[in-house]
N, C-alpha and C. Protein backbone atom coordinates (compact mmCIF):
# COMPACT_ATOMS: atom_id res chain seq x y z
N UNK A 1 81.15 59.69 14.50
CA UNK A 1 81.66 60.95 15.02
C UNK A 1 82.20 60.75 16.44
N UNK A 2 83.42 61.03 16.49
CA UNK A 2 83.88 60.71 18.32
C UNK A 2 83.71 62.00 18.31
N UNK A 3 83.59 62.19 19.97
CA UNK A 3 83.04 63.14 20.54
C UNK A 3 83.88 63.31 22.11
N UNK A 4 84.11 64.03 22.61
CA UNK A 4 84.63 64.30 24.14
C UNK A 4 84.12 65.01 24.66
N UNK A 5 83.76 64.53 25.97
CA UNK A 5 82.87 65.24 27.11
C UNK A 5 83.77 65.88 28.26
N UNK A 6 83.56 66.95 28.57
CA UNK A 6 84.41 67.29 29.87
C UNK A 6 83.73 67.94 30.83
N UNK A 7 83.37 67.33 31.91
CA UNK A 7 82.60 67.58 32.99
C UNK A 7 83.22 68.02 33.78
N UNK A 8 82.79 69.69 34.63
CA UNK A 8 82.92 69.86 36.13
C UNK A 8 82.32 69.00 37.30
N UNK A 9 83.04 69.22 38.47
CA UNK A 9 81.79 68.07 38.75
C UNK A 9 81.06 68.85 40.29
N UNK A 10 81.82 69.78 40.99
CA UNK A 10 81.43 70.52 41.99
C UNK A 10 80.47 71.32 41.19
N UNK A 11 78.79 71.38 41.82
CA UNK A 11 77.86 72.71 41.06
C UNK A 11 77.59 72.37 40.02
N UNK A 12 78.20 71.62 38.61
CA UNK A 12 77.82 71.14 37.66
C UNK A 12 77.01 70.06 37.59
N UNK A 13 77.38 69.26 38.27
CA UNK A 13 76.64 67.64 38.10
C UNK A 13 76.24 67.82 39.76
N UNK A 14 76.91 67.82 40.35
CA UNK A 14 76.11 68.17 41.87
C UNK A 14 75.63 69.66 42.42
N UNK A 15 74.76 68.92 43.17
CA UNK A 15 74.30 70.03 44.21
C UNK A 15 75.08 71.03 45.15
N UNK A 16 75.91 70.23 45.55
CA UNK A 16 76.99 71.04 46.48
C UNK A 16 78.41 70.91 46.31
N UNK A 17 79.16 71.77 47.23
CA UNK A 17 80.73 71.55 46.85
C UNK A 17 80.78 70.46 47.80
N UNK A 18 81.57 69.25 47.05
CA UNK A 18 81.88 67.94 47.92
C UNK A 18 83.14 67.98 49.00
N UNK A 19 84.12 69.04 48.89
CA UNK A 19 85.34 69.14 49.68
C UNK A 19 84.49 69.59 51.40
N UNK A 20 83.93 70.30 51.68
CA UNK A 20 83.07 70.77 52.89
C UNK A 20 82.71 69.33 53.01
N UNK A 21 81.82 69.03 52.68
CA UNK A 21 80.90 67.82 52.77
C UNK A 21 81.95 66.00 53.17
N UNK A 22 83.08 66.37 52.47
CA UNK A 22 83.75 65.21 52.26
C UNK A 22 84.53 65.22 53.59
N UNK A 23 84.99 66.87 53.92
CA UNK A 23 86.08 66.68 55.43
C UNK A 23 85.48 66.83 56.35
N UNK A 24 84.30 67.11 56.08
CA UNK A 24 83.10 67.04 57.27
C UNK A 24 82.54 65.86 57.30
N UNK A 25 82.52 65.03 56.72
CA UNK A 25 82.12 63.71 57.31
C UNK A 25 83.41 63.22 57.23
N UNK A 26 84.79 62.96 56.86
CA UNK A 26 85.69 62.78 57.69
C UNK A 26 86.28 62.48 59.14
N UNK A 27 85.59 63.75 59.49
CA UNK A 27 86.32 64.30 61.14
C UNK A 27 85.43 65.41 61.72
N UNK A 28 84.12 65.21 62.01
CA UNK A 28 83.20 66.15 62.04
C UNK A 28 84.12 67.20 63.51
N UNK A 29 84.72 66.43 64.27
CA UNK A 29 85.27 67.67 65.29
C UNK A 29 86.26 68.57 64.92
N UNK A 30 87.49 67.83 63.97
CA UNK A 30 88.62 68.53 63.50
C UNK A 30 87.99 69.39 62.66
N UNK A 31 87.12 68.84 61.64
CA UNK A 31 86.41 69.60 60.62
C UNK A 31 85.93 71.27 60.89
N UNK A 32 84.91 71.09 62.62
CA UNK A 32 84.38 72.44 62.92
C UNK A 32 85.69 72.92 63.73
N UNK A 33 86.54 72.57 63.93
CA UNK A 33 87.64 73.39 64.62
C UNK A 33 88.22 74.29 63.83
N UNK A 34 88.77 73.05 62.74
CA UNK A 34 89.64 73.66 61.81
C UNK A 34 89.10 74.79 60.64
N UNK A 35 87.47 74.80 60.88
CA UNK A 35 86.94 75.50 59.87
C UNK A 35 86.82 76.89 60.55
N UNK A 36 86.53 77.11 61.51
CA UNK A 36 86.39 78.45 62.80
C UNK A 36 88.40 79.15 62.74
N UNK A 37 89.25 78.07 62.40
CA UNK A 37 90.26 78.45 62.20
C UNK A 37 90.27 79.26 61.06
N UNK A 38 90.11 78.49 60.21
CA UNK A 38 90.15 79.06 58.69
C UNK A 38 89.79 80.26 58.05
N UNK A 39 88.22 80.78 59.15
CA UNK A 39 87.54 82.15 58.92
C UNK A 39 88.22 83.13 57.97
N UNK A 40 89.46 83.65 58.84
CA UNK A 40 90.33 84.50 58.59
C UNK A 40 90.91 84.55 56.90
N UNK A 41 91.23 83.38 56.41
CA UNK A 41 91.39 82.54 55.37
C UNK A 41 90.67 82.94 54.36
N UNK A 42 89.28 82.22 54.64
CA UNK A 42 88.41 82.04 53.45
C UNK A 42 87.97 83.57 53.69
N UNK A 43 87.68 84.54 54.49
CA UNK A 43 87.94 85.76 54.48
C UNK A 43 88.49 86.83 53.09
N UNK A 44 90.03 86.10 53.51
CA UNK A 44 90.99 86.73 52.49
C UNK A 44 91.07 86.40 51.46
N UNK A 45 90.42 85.08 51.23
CA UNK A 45 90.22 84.54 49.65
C UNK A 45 89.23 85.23 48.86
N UNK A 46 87.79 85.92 49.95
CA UNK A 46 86.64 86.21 49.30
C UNK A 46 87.05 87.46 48.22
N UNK A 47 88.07 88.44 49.14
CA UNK A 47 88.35 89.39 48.39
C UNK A 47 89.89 89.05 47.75
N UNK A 48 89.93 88.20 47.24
CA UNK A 48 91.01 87.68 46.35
C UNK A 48 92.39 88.23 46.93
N UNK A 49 92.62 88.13 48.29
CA UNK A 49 93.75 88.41 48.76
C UNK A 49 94.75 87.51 49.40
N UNK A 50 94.15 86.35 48.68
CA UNK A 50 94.99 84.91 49.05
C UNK A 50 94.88 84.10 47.88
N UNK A 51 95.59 83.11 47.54
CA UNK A 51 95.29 82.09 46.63
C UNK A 51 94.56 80.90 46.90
N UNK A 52 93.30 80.86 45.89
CA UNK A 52 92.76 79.76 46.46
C UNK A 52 93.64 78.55 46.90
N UNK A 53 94.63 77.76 46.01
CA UNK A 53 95.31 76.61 46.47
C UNK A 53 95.95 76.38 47.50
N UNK A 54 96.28 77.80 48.13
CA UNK A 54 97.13 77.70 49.35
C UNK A 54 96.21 77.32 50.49
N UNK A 55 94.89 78.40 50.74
CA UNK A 55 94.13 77.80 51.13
C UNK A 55 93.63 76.90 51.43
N UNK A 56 93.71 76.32 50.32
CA UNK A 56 92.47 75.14 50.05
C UNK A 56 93.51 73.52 50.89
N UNK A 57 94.26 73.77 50.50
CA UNK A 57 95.58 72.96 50.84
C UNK A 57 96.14 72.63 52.47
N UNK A 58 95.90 74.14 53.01
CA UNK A 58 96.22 74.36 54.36
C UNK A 58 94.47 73.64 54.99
N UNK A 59 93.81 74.07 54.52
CA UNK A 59 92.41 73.23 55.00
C UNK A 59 92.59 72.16 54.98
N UNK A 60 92.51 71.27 53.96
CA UNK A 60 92.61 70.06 53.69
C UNK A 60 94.00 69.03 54.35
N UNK A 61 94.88 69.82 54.54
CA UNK A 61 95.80 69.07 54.80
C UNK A 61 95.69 69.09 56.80
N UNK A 62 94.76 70.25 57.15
CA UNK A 62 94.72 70.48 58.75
C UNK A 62 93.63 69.25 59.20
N UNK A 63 93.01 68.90 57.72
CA UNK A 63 92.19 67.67 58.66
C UNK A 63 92.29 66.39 58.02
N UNK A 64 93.41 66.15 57.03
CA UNK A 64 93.97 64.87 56.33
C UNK A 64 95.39 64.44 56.21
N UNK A 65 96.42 65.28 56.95
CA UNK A 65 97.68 65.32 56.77
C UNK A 65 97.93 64.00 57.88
N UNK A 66 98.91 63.03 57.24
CA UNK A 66 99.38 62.16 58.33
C UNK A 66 98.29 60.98 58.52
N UNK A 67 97.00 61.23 57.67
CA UNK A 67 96.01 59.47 57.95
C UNK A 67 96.34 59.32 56.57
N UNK A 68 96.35 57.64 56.54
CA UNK A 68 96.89 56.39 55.84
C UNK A 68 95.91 56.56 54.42
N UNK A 69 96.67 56.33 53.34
CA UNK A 69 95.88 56.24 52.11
C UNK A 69 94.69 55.01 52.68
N UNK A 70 94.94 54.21 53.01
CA UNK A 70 93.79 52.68 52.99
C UNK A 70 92.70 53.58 53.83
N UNK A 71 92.68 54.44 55.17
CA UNK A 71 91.87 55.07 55.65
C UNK A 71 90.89 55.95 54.42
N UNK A 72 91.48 56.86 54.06
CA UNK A 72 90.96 57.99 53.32
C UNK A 72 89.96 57.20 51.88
N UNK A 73 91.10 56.33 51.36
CA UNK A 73 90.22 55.62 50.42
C UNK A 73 88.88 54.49 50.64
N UNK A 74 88.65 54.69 52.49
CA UNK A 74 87.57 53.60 52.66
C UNK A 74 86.68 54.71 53.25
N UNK A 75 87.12 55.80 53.60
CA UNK A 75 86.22 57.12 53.69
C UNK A 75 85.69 57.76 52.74
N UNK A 76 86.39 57.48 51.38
CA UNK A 76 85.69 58.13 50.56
C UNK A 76 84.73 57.31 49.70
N UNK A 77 85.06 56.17 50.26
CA UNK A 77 83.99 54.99 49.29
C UNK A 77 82.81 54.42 49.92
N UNK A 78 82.94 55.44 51.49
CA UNK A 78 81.91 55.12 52.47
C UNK A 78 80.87 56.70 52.05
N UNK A 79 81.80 57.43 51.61
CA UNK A 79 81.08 59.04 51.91
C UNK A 79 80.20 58.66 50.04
N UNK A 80 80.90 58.11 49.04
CA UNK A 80 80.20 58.34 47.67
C UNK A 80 78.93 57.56 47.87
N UNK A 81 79.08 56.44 48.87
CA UNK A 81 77.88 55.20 48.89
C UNK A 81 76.35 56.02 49.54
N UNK A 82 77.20 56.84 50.70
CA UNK A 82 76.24 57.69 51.27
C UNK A 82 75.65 58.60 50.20
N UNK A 83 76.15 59.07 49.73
CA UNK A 83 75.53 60.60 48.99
C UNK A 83 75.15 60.41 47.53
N UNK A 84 75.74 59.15 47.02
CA UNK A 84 75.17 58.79 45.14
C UNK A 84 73.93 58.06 45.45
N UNK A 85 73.05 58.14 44.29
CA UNK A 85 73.07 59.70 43.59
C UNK A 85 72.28 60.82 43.74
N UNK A 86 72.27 60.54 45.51
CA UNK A 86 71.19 61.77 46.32
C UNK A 86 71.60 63.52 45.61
N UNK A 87 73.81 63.50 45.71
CA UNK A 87 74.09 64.88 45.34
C UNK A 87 73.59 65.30 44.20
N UNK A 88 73.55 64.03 43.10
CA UNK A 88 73.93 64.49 41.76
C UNK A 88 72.57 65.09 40.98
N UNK A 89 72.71 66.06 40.47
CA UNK A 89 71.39 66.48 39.69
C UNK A 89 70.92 65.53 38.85
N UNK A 90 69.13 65.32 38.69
CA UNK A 90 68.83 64.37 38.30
C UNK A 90 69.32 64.41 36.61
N UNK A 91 68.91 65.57 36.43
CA UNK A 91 69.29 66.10 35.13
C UNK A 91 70.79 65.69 34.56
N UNK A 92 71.51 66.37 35.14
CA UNK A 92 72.81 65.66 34.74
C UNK A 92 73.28 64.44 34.89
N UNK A 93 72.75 63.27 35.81
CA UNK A 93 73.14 61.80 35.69
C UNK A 93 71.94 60.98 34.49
N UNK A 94 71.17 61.96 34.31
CA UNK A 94 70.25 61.29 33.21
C UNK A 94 71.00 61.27 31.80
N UNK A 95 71.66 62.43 31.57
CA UNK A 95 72.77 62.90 30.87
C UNK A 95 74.00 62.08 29.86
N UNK A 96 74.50 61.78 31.48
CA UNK A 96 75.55 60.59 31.55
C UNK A 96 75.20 59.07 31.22
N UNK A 97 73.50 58.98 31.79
CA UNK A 97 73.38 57.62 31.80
C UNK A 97 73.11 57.57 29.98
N UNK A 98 72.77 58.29 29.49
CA UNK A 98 72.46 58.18 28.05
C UNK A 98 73.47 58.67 26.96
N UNK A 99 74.86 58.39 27.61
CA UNK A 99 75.62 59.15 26.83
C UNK A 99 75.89 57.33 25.82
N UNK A 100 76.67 58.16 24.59
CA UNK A 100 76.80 56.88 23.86
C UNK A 100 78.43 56.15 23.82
N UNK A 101 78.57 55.62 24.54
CA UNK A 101 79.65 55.06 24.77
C UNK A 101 80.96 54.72 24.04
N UNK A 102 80.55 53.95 22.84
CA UNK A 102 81.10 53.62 21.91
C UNK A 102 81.79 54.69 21.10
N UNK A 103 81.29 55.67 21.00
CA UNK A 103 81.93 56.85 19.80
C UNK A 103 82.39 58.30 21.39
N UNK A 104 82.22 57.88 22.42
CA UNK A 104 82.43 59.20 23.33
C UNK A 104 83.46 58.81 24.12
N UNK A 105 84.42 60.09 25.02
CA UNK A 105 85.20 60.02 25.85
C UNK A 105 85.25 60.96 27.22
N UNK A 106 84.83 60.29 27.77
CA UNK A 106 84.27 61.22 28.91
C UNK A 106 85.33 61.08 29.88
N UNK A 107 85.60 62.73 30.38
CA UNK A 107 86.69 62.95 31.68
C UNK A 107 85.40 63.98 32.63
N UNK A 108 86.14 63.78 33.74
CA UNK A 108 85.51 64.19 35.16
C UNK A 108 86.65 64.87 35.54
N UNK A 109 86.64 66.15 34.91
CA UNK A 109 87.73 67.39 35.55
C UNK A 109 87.27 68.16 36.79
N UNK A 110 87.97 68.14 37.62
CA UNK A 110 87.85 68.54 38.56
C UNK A 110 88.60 69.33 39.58
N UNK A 111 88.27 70.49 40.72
CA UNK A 111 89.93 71.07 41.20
C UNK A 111 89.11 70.32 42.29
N UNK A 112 88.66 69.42 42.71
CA UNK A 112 88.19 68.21 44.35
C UNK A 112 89.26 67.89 43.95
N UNK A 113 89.87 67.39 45.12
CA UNK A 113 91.11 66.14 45.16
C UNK A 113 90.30 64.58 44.65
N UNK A 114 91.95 64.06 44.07
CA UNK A 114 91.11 62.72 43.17
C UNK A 114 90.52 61.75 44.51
N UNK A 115 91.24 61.72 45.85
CA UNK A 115 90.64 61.14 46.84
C UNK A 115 89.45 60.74 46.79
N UNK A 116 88.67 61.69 47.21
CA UNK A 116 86.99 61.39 47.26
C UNK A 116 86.22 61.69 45.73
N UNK A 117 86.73 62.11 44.80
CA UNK A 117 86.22 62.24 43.20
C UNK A 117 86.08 60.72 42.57
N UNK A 118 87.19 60.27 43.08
CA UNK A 118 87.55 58.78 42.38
C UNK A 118 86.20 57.99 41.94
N UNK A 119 85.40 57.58 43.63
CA UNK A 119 84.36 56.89 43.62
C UNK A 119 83.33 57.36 41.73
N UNK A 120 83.15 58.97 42.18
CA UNK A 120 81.80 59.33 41.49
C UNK A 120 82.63 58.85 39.83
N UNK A 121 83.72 59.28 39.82
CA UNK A 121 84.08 58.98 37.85
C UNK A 121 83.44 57.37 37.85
N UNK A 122 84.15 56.49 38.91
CA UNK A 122 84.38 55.33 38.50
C UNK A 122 82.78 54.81 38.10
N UNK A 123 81.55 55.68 38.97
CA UNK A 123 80.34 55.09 38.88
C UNK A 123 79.99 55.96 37.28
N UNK A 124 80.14 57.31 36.90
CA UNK A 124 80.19 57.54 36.06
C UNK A 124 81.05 57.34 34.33
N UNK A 125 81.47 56.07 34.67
CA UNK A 125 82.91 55.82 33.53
C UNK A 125 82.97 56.97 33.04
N UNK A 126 83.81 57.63 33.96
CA UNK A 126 84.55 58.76 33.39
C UNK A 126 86.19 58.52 33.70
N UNK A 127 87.07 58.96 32.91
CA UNK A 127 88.20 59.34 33.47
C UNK A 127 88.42 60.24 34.48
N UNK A 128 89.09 60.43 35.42
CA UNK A 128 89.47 61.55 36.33
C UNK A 128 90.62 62.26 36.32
N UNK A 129 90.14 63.39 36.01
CA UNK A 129 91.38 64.44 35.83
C UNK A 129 90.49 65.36 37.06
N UNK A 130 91.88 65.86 37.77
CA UNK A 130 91.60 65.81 39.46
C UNK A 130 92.83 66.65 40.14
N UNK A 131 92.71 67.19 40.77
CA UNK A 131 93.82 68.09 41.87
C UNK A 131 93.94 66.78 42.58
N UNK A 132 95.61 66.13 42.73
CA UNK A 132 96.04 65.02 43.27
C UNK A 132 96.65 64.90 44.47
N UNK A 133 96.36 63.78 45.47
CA UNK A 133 96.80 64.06 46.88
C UNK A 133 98.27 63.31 46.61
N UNK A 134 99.15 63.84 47.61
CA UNK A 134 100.56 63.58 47.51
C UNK A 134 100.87 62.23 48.87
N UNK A 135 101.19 60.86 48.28
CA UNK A 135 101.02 60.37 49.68
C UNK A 135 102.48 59.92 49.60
N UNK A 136 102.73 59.84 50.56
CA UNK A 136 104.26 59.11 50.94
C UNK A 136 104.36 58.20 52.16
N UNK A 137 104.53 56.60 51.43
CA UNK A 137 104.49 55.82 52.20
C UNK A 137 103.85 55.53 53.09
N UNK A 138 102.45 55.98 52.05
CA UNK A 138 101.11 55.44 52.16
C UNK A 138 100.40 56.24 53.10
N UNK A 139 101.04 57.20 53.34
CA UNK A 139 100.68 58.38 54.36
C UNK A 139 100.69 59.93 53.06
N UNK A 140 99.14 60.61 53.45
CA UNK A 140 99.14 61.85 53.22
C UNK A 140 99.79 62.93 53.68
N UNK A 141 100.47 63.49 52.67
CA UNK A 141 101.21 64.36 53.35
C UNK A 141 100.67 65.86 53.57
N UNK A 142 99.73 66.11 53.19
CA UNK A 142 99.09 67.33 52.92
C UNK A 142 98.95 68.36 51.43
N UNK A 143 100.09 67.50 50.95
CA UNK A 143 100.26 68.06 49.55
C UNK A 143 99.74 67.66 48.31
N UNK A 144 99.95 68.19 47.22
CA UNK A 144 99.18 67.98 46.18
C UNK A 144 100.36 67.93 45.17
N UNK A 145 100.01 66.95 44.14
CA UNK A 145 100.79 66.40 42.98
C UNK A 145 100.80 67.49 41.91
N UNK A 146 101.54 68.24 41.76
CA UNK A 146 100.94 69.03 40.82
C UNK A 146 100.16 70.23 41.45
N UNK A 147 99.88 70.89 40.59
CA UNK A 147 98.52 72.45 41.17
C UNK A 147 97.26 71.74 40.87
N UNK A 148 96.86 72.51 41.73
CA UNK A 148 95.16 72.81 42.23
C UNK A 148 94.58 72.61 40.50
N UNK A 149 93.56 71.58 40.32
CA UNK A 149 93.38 71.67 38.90
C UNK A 149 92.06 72.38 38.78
N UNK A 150 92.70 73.71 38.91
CA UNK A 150 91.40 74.59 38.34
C UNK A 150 91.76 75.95 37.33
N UNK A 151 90.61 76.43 36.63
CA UNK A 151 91.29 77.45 35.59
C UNK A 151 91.94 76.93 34.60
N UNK A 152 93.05 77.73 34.08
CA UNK A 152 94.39 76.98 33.12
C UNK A 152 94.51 76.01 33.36
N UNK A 153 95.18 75.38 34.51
CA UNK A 153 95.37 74.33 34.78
C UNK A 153 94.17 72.83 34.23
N UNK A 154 93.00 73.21 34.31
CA UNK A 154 92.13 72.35 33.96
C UNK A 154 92.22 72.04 31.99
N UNK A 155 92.90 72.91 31.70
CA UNK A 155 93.03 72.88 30.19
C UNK A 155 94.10 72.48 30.00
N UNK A 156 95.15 72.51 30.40
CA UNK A 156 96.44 71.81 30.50
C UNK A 156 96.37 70.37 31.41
N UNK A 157 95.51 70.42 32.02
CA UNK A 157 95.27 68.64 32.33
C UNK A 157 94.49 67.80 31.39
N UNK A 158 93.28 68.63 30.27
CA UNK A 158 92.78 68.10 29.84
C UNK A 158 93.58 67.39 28.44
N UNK A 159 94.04 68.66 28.02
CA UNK A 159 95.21 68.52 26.70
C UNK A 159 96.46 67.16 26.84
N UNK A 160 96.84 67.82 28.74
CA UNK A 160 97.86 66.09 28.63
C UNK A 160 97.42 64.86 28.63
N UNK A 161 96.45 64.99 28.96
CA UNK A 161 94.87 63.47 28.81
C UNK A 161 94.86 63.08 27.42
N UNK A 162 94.64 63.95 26.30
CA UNK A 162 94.11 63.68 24.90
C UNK A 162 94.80 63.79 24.03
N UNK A 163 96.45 64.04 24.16
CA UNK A 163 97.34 64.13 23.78
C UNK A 163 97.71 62.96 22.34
N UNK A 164 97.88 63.02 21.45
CA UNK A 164 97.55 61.74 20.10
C UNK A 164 96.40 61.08 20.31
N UNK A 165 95.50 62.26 20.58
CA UNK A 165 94.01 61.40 20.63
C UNK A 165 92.87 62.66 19.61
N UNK A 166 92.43 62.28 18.97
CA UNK A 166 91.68 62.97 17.25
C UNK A 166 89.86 62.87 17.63
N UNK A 167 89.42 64.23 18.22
CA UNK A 167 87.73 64.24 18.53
C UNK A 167 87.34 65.11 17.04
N UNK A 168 86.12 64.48 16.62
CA UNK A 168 85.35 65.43 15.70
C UNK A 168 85.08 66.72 16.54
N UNK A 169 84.45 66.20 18.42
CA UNK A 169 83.95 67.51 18.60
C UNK A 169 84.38 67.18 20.24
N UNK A 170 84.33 68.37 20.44
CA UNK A 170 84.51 68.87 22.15
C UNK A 170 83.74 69.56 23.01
N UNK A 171 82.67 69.06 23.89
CA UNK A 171 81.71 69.68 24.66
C UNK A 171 81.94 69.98 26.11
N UNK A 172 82.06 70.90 26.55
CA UNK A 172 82.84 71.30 27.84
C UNK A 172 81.48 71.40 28.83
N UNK A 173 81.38 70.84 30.31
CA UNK A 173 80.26 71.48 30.89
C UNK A 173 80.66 72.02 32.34
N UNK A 174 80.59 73.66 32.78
CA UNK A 174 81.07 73.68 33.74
C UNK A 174 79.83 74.94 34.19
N UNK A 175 80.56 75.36 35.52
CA UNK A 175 79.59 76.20 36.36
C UNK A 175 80.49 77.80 37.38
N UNK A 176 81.13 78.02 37.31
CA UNK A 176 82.18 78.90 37.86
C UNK A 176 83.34 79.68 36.91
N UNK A 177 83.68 80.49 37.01
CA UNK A 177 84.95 81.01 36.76
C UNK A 177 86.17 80.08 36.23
N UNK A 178 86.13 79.05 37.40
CA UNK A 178 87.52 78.13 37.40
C UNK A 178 87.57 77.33 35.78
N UNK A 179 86.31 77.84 35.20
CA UNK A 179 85.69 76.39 34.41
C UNK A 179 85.55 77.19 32.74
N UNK A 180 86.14 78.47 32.69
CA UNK A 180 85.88 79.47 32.00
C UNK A 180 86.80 78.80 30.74
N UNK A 181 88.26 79.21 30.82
CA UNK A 181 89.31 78.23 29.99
C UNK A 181 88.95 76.90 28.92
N UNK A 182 88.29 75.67 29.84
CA UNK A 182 88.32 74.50 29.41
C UNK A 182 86.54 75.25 28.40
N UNK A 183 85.67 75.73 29.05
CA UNK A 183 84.81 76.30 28.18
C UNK A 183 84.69 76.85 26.65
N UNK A 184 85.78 78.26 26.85
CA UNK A 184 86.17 78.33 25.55
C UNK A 184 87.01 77.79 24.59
N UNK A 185 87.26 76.58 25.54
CA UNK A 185 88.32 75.96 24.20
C UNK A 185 87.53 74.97 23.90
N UNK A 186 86.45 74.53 24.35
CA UNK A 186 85.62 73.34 23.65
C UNK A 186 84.84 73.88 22.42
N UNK A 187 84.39 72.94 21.39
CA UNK A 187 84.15 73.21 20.20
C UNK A 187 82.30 74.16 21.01
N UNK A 188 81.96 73.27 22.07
CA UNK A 188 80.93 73.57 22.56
C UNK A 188 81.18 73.99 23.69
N UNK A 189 80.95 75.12 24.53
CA UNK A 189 81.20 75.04 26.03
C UNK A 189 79.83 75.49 26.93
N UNK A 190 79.48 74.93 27.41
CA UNK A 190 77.47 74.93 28.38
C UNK A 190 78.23 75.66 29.65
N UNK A 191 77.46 76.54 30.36
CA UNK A 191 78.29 77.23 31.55
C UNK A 191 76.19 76.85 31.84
N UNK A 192 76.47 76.08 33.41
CA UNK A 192 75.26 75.73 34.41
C UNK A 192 74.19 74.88 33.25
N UNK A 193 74.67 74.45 32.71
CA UNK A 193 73.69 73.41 31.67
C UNK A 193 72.47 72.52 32.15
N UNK A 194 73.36 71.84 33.12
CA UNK A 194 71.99 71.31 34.55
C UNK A 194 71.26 72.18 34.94
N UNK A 195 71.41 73.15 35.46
CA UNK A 195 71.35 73.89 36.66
C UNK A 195 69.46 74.04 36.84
């Protein structure tokens, strides 16, 4: 029986949201500057009067726009070394560690940028399907490849992933709203399954 797994990975498999955590150990000064900036922002997001991606984008790009892919990718392989597998619920890496390899296909969907996600799939052999950083000439530009992969979008990343690919079954595991979509379209969908 093949089988496909599709993991959230913010709140689902971890404890916390890794984007805070990830640009905060980044640039801990730009980080509290730019976050006292943002107030106003995440403000207008609470009552849905902004879009998360724009947001999320203007954050991320106020404290990653303009440093070197080789930087970011030795920050984020310094930040996964620090925090695996302190973040990850014990429950859910017990999960993973017993999944059966041979007959399964496991993706690590995610709206984190693939930047700092990368590390945790790669320790988890998962694929990464990921909100993607845009670099140009090896420099971040602030932008993102594509939309924010959350919501729809996470079901339309998953579908272009598995595309001439044939599962008996489909088990979705997520924890939020964003995660609702890829849920009901799995044969199975767990909403806080760890938790």
């Amino acid at each position: 029986m093949k089988k496909l797994y599709c993991f959230d990975f913010d709140g689902t498999l971890t404890y916390k949201d890794t984007m805070f955590m990830y640009l905060k150990f980044y640039d801990p000064v730009k980080f509290r500057l730019q976050f006292l900036k943002h107030i106003p922002l995440f403000a207008l997001l609470k009552f849905r009067l902004l879009e998360a991606e724009k947001v999320k984008k203007s954050f991320i790009g106020s404290i990653l726009r303009g440093q070197t892919q080789e930087k970011i990718e030795k920050k984020s392989r310094q930040f996964f070394e620090l925090h695996y597998p302190k973040i990850i619920r014990e429950n859910a890496l017990d999960f993973i560690q017993n999944i059966d390899r041979e007959n399964t296909h496991s993706l690590l969907v995610t709206a984190s940028l693939d930047i700092w996600a990368k590390p945790f799939a790669e320790a988890f052999q998962m694929k990464l399907v990921a909100t993607r950083a845009e670099f140009k000439n090896g420099i971040f530009t602030g932008n993102f490849i594509g939309k924010n992969c959350n919501g729809k979008e996470k079901l339309i990343r998953i579908q272009e992933e598995i595309i001439n690919k044939k599962y008996d079954k489909t088990i979705a595991f997520g924890d939020t709203s964003g995660d609702k979509p890829m849920l009901q379209w799995a044969n199975e969908g767990h909403y806080q399954f760890f938790h």
